[in-house]
Each structure stands twice: as C-alpha cells, then as structure tokens.
Protein backbone atom coordinates (compact mmCIF):
# COMPACT_ATOMS: atom_id res chain seq x y z
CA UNK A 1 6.57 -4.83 -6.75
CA UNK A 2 7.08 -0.71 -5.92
CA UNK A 3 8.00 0.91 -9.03
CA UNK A 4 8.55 4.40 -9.68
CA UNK A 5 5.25 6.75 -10.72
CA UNK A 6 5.65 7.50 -14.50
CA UNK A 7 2.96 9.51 -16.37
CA UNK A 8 1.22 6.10 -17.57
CA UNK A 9 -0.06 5.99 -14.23
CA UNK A 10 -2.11 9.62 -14.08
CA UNK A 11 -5.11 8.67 -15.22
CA UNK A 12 -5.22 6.11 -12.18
CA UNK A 13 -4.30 8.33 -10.00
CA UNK A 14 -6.39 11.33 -10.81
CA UNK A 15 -9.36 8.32 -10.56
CA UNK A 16 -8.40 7.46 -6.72
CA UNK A 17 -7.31 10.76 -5.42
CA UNK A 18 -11.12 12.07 -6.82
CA UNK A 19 -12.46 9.09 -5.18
CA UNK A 20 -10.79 10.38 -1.86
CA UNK A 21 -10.65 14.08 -2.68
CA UNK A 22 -12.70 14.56 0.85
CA UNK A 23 -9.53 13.55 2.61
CA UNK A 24 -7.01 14.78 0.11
CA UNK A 25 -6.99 18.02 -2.02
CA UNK A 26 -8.12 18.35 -5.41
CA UNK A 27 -5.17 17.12 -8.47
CA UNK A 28 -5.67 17.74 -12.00
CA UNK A 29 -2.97 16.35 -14.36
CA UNK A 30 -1.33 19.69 -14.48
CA UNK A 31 -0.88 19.79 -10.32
CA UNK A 32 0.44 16.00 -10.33
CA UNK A 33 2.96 16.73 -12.71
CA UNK A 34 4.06 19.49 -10.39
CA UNK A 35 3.64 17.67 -7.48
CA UNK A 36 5.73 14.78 -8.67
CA UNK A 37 8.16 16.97 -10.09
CA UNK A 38 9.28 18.21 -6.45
CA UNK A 39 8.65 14.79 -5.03
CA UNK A 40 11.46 12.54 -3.71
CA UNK A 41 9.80 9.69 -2.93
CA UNK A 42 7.24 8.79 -5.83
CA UNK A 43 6.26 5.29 -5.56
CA UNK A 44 3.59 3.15 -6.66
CA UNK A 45 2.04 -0.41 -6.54
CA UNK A 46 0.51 -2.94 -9.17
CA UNK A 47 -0.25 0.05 -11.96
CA UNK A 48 -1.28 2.34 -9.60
CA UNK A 49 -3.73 0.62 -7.40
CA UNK A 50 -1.42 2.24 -4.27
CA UNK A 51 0.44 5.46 -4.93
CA UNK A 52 2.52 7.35 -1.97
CA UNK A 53 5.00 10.30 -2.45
CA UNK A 54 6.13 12.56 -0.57
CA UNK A 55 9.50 15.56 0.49
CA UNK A 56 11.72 16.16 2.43
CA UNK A 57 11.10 19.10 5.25
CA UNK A 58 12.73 21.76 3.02
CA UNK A 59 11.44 21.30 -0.16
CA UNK A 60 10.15 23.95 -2.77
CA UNK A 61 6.63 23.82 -2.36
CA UNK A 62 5.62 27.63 -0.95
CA UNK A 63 2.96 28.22 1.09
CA UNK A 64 2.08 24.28 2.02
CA UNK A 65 0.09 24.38 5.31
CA UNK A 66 0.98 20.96 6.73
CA UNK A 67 4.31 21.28 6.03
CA UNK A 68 4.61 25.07 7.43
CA UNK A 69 3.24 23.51 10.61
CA UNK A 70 5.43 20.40 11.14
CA UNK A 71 8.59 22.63 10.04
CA UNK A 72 7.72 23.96 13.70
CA UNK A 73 7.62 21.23 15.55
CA UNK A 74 9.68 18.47 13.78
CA UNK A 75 13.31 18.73 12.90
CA UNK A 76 14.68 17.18 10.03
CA UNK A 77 11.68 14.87 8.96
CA UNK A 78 10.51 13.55 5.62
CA UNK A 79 7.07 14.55 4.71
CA UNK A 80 4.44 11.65 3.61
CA UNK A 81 1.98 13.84 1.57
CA UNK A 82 -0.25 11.48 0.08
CA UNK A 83 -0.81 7.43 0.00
CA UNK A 84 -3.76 6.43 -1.54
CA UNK A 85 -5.35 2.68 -2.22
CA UNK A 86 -7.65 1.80 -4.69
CA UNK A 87 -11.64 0.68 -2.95
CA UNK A 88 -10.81 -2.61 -4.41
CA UNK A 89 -6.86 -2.75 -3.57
CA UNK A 90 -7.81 -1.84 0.54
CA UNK A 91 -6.85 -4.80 2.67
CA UNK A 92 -3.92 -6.16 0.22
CA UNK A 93 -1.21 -4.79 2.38
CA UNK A 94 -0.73 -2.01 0.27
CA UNK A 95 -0.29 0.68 2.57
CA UNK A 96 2.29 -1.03 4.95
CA UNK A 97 4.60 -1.99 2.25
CA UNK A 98 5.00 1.46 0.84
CA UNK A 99 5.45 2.74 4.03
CA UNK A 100 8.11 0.18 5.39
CA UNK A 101 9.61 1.19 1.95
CA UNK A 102 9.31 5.22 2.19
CA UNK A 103 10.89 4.91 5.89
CA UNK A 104 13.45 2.89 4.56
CA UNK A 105 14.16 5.65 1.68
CA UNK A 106 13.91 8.03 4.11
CA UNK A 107 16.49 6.97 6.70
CA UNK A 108 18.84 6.04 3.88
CA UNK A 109 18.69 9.90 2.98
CA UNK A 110 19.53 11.00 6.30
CA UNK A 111 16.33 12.73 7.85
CA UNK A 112 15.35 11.58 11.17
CA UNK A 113 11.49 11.64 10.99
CA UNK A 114 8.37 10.59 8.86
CA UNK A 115 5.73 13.01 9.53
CA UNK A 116 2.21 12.91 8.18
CA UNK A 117 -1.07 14.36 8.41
CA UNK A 118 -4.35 12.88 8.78
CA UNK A 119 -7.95 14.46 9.05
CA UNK A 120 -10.16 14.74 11.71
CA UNK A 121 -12.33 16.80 9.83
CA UNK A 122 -13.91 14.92 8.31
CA UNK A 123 -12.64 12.31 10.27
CA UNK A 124 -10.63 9.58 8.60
CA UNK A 125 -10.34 6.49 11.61
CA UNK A 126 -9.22 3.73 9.61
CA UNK A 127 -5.93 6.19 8.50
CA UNK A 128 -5.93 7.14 12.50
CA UNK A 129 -5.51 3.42 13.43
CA UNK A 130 -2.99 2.65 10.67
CA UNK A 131 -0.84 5.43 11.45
CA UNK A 132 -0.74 4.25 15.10
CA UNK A 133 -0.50 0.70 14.12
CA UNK A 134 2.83 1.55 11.90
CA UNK A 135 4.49 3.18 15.15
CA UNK A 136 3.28 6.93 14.51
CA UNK A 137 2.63 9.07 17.24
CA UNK A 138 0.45 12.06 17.21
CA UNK A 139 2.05 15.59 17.71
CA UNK A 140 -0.93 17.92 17.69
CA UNK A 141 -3.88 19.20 16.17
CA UNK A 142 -4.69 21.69 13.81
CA UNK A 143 -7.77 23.35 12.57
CA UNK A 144 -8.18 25.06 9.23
CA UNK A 145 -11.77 26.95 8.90
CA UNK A 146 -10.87 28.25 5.43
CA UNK A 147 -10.72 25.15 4.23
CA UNK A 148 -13.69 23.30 6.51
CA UNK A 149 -11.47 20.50 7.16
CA UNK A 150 -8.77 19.87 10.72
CA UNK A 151 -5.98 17.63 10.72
CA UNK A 152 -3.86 15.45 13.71
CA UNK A 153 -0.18 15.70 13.19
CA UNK A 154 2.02 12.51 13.40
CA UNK A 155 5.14 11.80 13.23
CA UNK A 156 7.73 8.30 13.76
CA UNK A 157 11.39 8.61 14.21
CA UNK A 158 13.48 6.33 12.14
C-alpha cells in the first residue's frame, strides 16, 4: 500500500539512496528533511523499500540543474526527482505502481507533464528502458562536467 514518507522511514532511505548515490546525489538526514519539506508528492512503499517524491515545475528549490533545464523546454510539468527500490525490492513492481500513482497525483493537480531525468553518465539502462516502457519520451541531453556525470531528459504528458 503507498503511504506517505514520515521521518520513521529516513534511516531506510538514507540506506538506499547511498546504495545508489552514483545515480542520485548525496542526502544526509538534514537535506531529506529539506527535500521533503518542499516535496508534493512524497510517497513510499512497504516501510520504505520504494520511495519516489517529487515538485511541481515552480517550486522553491534555487539553483536545481534538472529542473532549470526542463523549465526550458517543458511547460507546466511535475518534476519526478527521485524513485528509488531497495536491491532486494527490484522486480516487485515497485516502480510502476508509484509511478501510475504520482501521474495520477499529478494530473489531479492540474500540470500537464511528468518530467524526469535519468543518467547517461554513468549510464543507468535498466531506468532508460523503464522510463520508455511507462510511455516517457526523451527530450534531450545534457552534460554536466562539474559534476562528471550527463543526464537524458524525459518527459510523458498526462
């Protein structure tokens, strides 16, 4: 059942996210909290094992690269920052039912788009072939050398 994130689940989270921190930036309890405190969508699966949140295209969160980019080429989209799956949750269905749930929350607040990044550097094909599975389509690409990592831009219109 999706349940809202509380602060019982951070440990968890801070757990996965480090376990995937080459595809995700770095969280400390301090940044979650922040994070989730700007989040609209803040969902989670069987204590944590799944986790996805994630704004809408004008929220407060200065100076966020992925969303500076898509707020030039998508209008009115909601922003999927982060889903992550437990090693030994993958292949549960997980990921598809939060996002057939975040698009539903999403076109029930009005936007018009989920967007989403996903890397390319390093390269992450099983998120590639998800995203494209779940109807996404890519929008472009985006290297960023300060940070050694590039990203493809997707996004599905609800």
């Amino acid at each position: 059942m999706i349940s809202p994130i509380t602060s019982r689940h951070y440990d968890q989270i801070l757990k996965i996210n480090q376990e995937f921190v080459h595809w995700l930036s770095p969280l400390d309890s301090k940044r979650l909290d922040w994070v989730l405190s700007i989040a609209s969508y803040k969902r989670q699966l069987d204590n944590a094992q799944a986790v996805l949140f994630g704004y809408a295209h004008d929220a407060e969160y200065p100076d966020h690269k992925n969303m500076t980019w898509l707020n030039q080429h998508v209008e009115n989209y909601f922003y999927i920052d982060r889903i992550i799956i437990d090693p030994k949750s993958q292949g549960k269905g997980y990921g598809k039912v939060l996002y057939q749930d975040i698009e539903k929350f999403a076109r029930k607040v009005g936007h018009a788009h989920l967007a989403c990044e996903v890397n390319t550097k390093p390269n992450n094909q099983r998120s590639h072939a998800f995203h494209l599975a779940m109807g996404f389509i890519p929008i472009g690409d985006q290297d960023y050398p300060d940070f050694d990592a590039a990203v493809r831009y997707y996004r599905k219109s609800l």
